[in-house]
Each structure stands twice: as structure tokens, then as C-alpha cells.
Protein backbone atom coordinates (compact mmCIF):
# COMPACT_ATOMS: atom_id res chain seq x y z
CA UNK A 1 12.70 0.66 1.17
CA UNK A 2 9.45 -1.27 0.24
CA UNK A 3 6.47 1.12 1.16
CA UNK A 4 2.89 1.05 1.31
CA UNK A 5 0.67 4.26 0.75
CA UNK A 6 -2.95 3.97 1.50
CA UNK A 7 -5.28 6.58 0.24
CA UNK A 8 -9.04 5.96 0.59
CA UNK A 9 -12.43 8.33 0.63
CA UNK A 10 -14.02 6.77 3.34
CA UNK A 11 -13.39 7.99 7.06
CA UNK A 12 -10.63 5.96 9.18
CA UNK A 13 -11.74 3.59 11.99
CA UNK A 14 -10.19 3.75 15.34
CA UNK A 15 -6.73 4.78 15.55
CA UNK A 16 -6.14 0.76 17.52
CA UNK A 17 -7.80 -0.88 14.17
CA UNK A 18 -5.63 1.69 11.63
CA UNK A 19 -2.69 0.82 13.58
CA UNK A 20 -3.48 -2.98 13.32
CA UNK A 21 -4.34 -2.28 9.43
CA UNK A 22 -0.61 -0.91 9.12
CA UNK A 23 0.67 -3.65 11.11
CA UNK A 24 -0.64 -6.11 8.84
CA UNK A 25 0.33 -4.60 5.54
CA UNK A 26 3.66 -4.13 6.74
CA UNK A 27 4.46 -7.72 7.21
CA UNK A 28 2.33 -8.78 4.03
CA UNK A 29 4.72 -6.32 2.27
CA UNK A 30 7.76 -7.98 3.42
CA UNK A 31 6.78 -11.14 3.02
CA UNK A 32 5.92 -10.63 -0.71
CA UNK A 33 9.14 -8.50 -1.24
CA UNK A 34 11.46 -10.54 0.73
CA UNK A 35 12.65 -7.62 1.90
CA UNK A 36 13.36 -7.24 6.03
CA UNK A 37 10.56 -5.64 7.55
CA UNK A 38 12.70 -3.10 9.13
CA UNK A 39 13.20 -1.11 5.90
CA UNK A 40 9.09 -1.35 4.98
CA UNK A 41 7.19 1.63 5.67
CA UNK A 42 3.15 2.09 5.62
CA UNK A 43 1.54 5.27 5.13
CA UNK A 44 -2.58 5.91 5.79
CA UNK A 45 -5.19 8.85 5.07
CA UNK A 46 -8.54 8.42 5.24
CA UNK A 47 -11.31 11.02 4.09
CA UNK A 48 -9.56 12.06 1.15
CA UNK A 49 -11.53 13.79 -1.64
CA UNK A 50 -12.14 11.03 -4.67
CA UNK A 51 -13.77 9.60 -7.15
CA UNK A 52 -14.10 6.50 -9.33
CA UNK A 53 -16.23 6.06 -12.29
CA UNK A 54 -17.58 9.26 -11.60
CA UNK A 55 -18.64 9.36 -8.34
CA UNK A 56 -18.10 9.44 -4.80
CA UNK A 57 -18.80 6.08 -3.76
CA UNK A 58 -16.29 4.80 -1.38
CA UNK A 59 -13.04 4.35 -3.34
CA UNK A 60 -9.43 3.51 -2.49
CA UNK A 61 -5.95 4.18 -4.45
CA UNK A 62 -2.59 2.20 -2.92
CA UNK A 63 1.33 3.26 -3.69
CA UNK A 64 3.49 0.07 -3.24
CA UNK A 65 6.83 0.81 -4.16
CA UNK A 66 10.33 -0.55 -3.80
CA UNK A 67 14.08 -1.14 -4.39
CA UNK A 68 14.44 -3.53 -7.27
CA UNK A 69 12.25 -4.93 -9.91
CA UNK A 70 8.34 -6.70 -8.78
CA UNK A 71 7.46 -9.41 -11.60
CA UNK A 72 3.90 -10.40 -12.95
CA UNK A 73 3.58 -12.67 -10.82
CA UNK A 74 4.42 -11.02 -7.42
CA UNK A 75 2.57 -8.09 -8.40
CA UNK A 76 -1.04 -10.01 -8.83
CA UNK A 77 -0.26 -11.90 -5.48
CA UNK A 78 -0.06 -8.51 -3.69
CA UNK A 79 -3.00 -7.25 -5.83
CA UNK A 80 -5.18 -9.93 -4.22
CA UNK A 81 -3.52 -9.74 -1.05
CA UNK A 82 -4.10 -6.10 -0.51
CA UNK A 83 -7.15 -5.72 -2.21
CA UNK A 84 -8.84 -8.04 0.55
CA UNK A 85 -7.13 -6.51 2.91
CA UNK A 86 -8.42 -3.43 2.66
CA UNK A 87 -11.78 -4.55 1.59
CA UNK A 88 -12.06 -6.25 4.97
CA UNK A 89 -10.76 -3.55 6.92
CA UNK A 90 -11.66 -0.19 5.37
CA UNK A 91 -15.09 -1.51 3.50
CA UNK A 92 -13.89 -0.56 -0.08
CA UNK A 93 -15.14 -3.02 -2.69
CA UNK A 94 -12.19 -4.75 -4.69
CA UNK A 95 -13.74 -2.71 -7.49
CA UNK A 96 -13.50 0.60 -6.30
CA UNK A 97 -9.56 -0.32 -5.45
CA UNK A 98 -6.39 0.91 -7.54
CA UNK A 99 -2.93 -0.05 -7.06
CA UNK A 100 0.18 1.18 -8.47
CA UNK A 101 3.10 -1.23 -8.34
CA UNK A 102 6.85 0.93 -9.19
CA UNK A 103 10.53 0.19 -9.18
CA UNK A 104 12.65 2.31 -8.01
CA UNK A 105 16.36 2.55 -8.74
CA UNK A 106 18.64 2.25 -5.89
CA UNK A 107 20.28 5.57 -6.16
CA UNK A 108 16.41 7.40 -6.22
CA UNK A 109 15.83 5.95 -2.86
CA UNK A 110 17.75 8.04 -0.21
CA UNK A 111 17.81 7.09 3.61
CA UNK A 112 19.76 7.32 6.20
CA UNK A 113 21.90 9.94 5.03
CA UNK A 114 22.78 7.80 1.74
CA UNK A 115 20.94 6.34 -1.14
CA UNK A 116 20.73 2.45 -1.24
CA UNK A 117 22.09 2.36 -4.72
């Protein structure tokens, strides 16, 4: 249920070093959900059209939702955590990085033929 949706401007490296990338915010999302890693999913594109303060510089926007409710505290932890991550891997400055944290309500999360609320 938690998921992680990357969304950047510059172009992806090689499809080994995305797949690492994933990898790696997969478990970092568990870990700061406590959720099981088998429910996390991870989602990448790169050379999507964007700006940020008005121009084109490379730039980055992140999804991370889940089941449940994120507090202050857990969300600036995985703020950091994913803002160097990316930085590292992709390039973007922390700067040029958004992330939107949101809850979602059991029942608005389907899978498996069933909703987990």
C-alpha cells in the first residue's frame, strides 16, 4: 500500500542503476512506514517536461503515499531520506526537489480484488 512515485526532468541512468534506485527506496519506504515491503510499490520516469522557479533546470517532484496517517515527524525523516537519495542518484539538488506526503483511507486503496479498508 505505501508507494513511491518518482518524477524528475533529467534523463534516467542505466536501467541496472534505476533498478537499484527503486530497490533502495523501496526498503527506505518500508522501513519508515513500518509497513512489509511486500505491499510497497516504486514508480520512475525520467525526462519528463518541468519546471521549478521558472525554469528548466533539473528538477524532481516525488508521490509517497500510504494506508494510514504519516506524522511530522516521519514525514521530515523521509524528506531527508529521499531527498539525498535522489540527489545522489539522479543529480537533482535538494532544492529543486518536491515531495508530497498523503493518507489514504483504507477503503480508497483497492488491491487484490478488495480494498484494504
Amino acid at each position: 500500500m505505501p508507494l513511491i512515485k518518482v518524477q524528475t526532468s533529467v534523463s534516467a541512468p542505466a536501467k541496472n542503476d534505476v533498478e537499484a534506485m527503486l530497490k533502495i527506496l523501496s526498503a527506505k519506504l518500508a522501513k519508515h512506514t513500518g509497513k512489509p515491503e511486500s505491499y510497497v510499490m516504486t514508480a520512475f520516469e525520467s525526462n519528463v517536461p518541468m519546471t521549478f522557479a521558472g525554469n528548466t533546470e533539473p528538477t524532481c517532484y516525488i508521490e509517497i503515499k500510504s494506508v494510514g496517517s504519516m506524522q511530522s515527524e516521519q514525514t521530515q525523516s523521509m524528506s531527508q531520506d529521499f531527498c539525498q537519495e535522489i540527489n545522489q542518484v539522479l543529480g537533482v539538488p535538494k532544492n529543486r526537489i518536491y515531495i508530497e506526503f498523503a493518507d489514504s483511507k483504507g477503503y480508497m486503496w483497492g488491491w487484490n480484488g478488495s480494498t484494504f479498508g
